[in-house]
Structure formats: C-alpha cells, structure tokens
PDB file of N, CA and C in Angstrom:
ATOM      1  N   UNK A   1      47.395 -57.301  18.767  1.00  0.00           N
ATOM      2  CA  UNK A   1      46.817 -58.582  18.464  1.00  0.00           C
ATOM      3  C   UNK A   1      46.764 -58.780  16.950  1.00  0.00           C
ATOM      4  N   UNK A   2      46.122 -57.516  16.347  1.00  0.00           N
ATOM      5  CA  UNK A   2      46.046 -57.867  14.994  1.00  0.00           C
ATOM      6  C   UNK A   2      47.381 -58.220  14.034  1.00  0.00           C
ATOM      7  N   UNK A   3      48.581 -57.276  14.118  1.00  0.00           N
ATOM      8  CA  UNK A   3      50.108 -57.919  14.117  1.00  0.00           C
ATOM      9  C   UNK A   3      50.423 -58.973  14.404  1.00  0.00           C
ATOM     10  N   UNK A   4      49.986 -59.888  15.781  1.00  0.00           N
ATOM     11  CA  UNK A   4      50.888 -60.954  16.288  1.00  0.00           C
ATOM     12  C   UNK A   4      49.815 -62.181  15.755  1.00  0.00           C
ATOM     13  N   UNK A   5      48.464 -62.115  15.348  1.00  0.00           N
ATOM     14  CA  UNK A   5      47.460 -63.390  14.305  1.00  0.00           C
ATOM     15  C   UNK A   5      47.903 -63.011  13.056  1.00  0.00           C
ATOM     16  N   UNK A   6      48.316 -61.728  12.131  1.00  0.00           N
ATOM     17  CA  UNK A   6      48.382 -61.735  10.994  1.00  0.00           C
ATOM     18  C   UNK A   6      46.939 -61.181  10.465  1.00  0.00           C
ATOM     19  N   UNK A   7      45.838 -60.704  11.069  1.00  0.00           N
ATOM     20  CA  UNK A   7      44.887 -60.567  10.562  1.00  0.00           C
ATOM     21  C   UNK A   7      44.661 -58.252  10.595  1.00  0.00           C
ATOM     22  N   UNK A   8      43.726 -58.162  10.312  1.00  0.00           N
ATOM     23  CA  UNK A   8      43.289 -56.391  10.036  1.00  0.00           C
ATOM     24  C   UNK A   8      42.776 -56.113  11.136  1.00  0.00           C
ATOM     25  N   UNK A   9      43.277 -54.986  11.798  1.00  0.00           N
ATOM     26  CA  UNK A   9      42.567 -54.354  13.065  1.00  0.00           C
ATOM     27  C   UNK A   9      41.331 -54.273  13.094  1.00  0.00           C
ATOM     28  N   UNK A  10      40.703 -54.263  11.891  1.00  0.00           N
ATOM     29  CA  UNK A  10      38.943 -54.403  11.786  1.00  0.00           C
ATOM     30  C   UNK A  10      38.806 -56.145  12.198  1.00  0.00           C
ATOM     31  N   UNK A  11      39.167 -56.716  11.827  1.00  0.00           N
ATOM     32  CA  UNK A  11      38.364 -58.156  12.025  1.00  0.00           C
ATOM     33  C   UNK A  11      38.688 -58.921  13.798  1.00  0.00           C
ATOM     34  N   UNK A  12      39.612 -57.961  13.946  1.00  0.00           N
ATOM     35  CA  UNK A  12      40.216 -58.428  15.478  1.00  0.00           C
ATOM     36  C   UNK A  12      39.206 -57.309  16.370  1.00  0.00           C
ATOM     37  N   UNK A  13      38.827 -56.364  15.935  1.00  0.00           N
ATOM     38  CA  UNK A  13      37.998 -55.627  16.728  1.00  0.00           C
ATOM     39  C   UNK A  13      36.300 -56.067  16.927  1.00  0.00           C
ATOM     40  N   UNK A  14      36.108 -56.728  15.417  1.00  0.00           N
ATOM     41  CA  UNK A  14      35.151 -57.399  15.110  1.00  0.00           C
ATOM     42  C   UNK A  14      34.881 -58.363  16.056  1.00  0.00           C
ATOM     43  N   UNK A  15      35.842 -59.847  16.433  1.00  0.00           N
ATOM     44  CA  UNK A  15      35.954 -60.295  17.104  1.00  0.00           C
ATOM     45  C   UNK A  15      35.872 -59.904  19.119  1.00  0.00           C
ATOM     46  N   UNK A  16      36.608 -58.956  19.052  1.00  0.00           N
ATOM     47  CA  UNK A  16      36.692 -58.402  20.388  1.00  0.00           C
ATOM     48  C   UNK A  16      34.638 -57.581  20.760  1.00  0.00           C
ATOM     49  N   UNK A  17      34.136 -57.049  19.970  1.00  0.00           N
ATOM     50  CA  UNK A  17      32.880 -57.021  20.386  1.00  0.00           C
ATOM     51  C   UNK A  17      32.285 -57.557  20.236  1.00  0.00           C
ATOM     52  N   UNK A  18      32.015 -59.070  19.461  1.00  0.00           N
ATOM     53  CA  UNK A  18      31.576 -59.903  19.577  1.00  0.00           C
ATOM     54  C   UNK A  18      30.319 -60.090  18.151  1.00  0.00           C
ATOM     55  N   UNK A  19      31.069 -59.134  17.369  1.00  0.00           N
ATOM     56  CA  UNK A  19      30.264 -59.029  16.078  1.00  0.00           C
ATOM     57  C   UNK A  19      30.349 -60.504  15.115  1.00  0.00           C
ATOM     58  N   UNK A  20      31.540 -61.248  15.597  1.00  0.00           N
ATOM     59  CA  UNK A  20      31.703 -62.204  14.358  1.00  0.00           C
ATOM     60  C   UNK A  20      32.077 -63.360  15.658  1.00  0.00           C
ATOM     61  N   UNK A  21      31.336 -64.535  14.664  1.00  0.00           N
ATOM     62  CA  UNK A  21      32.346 -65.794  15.340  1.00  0.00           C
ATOM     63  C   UNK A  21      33.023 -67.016  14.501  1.00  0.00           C
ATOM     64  N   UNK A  22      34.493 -66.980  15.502  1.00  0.00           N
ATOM     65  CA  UNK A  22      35.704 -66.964  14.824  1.00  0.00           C
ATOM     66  C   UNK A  22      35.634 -68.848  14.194  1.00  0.00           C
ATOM     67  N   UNK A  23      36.304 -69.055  13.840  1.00  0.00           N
ATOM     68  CA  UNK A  23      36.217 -70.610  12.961  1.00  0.00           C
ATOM     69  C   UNK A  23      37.503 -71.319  14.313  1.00  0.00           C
ATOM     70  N   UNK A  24      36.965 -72.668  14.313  1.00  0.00           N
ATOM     71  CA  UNK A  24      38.446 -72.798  14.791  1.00  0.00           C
ATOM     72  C   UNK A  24      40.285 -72.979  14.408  1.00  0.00           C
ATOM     73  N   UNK A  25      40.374 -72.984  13.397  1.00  0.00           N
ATOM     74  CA  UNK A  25      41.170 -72.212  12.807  1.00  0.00           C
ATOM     75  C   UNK A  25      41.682 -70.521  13.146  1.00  0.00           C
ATOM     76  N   UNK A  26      40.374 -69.825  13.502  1.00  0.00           N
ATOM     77  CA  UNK A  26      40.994 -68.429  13.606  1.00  0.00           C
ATOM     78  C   UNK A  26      41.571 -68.785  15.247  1.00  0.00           C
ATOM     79  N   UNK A  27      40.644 -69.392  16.332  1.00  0.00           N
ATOM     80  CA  UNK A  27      40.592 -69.228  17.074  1.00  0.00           C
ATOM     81  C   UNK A  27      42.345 -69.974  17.591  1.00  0.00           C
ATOM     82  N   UNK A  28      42.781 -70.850  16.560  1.00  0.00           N
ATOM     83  CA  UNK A  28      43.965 -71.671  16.909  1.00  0.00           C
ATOM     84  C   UNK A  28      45.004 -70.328  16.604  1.00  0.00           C
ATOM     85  N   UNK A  29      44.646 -69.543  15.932  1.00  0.00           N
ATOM     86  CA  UNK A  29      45.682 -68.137  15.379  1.00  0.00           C
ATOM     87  C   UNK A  29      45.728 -67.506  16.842  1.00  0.00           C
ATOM     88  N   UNK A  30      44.525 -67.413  17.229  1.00  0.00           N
ATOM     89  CA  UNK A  30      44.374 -65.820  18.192  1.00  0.00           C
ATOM     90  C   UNK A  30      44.950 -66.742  19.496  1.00  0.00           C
ATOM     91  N   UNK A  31      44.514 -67.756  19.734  1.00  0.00           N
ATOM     92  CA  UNK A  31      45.775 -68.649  20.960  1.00  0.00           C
ATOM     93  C   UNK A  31      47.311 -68.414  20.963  1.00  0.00           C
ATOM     94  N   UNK A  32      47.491 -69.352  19.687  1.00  0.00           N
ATOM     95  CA  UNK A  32      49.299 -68.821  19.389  1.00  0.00           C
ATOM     96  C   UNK A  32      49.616 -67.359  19.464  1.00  0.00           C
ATOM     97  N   UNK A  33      49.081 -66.649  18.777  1.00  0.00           N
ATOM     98  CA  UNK A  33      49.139 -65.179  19.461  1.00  0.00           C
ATOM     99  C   UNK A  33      49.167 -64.779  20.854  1.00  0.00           C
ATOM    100  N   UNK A  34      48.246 -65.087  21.659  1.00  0.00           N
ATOM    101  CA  UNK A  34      48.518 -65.189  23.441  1.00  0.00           C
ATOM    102  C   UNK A  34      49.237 -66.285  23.881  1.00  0.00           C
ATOM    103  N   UNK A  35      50.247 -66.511  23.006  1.00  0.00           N
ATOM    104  CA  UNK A  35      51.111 -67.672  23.934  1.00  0.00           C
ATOM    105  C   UNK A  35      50.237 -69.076  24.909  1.00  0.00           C
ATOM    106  N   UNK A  36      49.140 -68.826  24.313  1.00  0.00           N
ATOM    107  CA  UNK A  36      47.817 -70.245  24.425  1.00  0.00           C
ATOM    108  C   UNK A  36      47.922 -71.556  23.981  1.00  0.00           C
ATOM    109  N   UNK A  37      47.512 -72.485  24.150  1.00  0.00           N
ATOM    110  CA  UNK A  37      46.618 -73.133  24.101  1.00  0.00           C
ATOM    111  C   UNK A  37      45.421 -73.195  23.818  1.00  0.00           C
ATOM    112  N   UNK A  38      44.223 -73.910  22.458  1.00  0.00           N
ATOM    113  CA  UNK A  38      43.277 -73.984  22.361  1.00  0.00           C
ATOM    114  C   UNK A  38      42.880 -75.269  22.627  1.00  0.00           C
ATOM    115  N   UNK A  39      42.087 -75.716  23.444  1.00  0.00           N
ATOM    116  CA  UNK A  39      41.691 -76.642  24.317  1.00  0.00           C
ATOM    117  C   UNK A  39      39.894 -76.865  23.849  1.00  0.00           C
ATOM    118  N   UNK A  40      39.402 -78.036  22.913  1.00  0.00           N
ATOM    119  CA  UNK A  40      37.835 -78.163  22.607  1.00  0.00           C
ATOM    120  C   UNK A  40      37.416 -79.626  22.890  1.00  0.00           C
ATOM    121  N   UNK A  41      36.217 -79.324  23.848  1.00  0.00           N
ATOM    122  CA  UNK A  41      35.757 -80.313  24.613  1.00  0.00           C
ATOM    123  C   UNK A  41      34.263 -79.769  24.177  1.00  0.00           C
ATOM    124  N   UNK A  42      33.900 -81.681  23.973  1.00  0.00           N
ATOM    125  CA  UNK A  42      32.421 -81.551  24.071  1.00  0.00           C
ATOM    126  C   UNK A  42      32.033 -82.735  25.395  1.00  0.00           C
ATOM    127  N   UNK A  43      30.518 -82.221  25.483  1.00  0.00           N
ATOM    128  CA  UNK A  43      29.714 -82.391  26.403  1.00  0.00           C
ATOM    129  C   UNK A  43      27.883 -83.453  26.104  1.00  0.00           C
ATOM    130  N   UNK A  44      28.014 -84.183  26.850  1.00  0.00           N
ATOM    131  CA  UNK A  44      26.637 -84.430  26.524  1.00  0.00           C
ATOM    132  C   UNK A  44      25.618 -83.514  26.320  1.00  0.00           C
ATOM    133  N   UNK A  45      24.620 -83.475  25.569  1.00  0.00           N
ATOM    134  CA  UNK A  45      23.762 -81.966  26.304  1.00  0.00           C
ATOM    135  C   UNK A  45      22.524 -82.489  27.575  1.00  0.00           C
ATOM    136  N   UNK A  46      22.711 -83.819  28.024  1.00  0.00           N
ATOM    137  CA  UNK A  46      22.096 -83.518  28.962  1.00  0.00           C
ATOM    138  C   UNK A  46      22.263 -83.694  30.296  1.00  0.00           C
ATOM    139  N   UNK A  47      23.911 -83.981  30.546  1.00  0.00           N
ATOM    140  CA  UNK A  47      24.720 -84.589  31.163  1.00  0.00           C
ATOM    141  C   UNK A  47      25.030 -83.213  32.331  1.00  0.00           C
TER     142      UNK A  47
END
C-alpha cells in the first residue's frame, strides 16, 4: 500500500490502526491505490 499511495510504511500503518485521520486528499490517494472509488455523501443529522 505504502508503494502503490506514494506515502512511508509508518503513516500507512498509522492509518491502518487508526492512529491518524486521513484528509480527503489522502483518502482520494489510498482509493486510486485500491483501484477505488472515493464516494462523499452528506446527510441531514436528523434525518
């Protein structure tokens, strides 16, 4: 993963336990990396 975003095996591991949260920007990296789609929907909050 960290090869196919371009980013350091520390910050992708970071990510994977849930130590950091990602910008959407990173998150548009780590998609193209899984051959993804990033898909952001909002919601009413009381809907």
């Amino acid at each position: 993963m960290a090869e196919r975003t371009g980013l350091r095996q520390p910050a992708v591991a970071r990510f994977e336990a849930g130590g950091t949260m990602p910008t959407i920007p990173m998150l548009e990296r780590l998609a193209e990396a899984l051959e993804m789609r990033l898909s952001v929907q909002w919601y009413e909050a009381n809907a």
